[in-house]
C-alpha atoms as a PDB file:
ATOM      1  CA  UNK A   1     104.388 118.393  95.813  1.00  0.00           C
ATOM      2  CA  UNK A   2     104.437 121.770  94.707  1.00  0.00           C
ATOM      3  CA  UNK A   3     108.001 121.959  94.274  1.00  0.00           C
ATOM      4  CA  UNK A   4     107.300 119.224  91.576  1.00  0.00           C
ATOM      5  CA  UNK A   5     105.106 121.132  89.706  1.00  0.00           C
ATOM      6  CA  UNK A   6     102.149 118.719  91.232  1.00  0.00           C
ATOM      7  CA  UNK A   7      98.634 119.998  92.473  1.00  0.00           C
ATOM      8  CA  UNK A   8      96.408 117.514  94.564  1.00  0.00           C
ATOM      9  CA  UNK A   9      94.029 117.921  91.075  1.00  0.00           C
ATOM     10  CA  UNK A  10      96.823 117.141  88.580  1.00  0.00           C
ATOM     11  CA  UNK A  11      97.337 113.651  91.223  1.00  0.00           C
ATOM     12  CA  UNK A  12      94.097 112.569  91.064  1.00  0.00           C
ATOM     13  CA  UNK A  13      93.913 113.077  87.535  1.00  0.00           C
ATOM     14  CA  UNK A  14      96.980 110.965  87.036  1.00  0.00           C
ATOM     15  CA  UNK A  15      96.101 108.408  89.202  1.00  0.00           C
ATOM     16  CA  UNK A  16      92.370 108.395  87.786  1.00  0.00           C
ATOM     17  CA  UNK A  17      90.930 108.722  91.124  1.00  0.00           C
ATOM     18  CA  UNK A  18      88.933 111.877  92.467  1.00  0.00           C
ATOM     19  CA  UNK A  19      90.920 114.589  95.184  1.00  0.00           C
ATOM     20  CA  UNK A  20      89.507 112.899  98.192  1.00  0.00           C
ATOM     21  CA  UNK A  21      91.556 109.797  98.262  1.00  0.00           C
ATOM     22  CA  UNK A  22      94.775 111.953  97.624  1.00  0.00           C
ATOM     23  CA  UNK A  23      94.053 114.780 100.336  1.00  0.00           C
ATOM     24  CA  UNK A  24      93.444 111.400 102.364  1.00  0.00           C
ATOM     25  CA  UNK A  25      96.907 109.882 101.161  1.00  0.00           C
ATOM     26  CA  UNK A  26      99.028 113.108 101.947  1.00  0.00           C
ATOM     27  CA  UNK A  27      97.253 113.931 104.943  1.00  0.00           C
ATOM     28  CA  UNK A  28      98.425 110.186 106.010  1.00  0.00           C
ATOM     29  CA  UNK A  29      95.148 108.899 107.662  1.00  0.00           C
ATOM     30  CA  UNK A  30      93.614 106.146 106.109  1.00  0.00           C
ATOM     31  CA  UNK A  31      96.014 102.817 104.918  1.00  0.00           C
ATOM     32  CA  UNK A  32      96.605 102.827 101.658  1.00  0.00           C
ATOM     33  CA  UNK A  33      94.211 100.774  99.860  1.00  0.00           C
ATOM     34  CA  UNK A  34      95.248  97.735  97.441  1.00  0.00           C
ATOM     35  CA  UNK A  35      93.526  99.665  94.678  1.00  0.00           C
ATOM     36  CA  UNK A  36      95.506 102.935  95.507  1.00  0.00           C
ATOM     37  CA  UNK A  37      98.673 101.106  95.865  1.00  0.00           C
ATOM     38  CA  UNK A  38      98.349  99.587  91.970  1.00  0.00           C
ATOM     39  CA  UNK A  39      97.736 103.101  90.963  1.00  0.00           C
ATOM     40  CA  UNK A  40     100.300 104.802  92.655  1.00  0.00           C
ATOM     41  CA  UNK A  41     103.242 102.202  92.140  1.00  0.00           C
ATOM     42  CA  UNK A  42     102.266 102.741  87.951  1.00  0.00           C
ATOM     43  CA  UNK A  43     102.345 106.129  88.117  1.00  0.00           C
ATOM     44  CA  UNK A  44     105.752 105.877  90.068  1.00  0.00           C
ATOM     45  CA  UNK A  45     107.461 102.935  88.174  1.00  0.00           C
ATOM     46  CA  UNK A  46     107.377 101.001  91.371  1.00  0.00           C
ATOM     47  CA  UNK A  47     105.850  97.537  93.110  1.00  0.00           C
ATOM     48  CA  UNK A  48     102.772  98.240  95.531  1.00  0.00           C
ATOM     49  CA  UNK A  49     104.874  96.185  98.036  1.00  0.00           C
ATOM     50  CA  UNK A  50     106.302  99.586  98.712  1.00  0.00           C
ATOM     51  CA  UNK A  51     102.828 101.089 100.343  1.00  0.00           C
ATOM     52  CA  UNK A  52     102.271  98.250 102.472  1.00  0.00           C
END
């Protein structure tokens, strides 16, 4: 992420969501929720399909 120019804070803010969910996301435990998936997939032009 860094290599992007991307901080776990400048995520969240983007996604509109606090830190927790994305140190959760990259750390890969939890599922992605259906709520996380909508978020992400706008920020990254894509479907949620893609998350699971």
């Amino acid at each position: 992420m860094r290599s992007c120019g991307l901080s776990v804070a400048k995520l969240a803010t983007a996604l509109g969501v606090s830190r927790q969910p994305v140190n959760e996301l990259l750390l890969e435990r939890p599922v992605v929720s259906p709520e996380m998936a909508i978020r992400l997939a706008r920020l990254l032009l894509t479907t949620r399909q893609i998350f699971g």
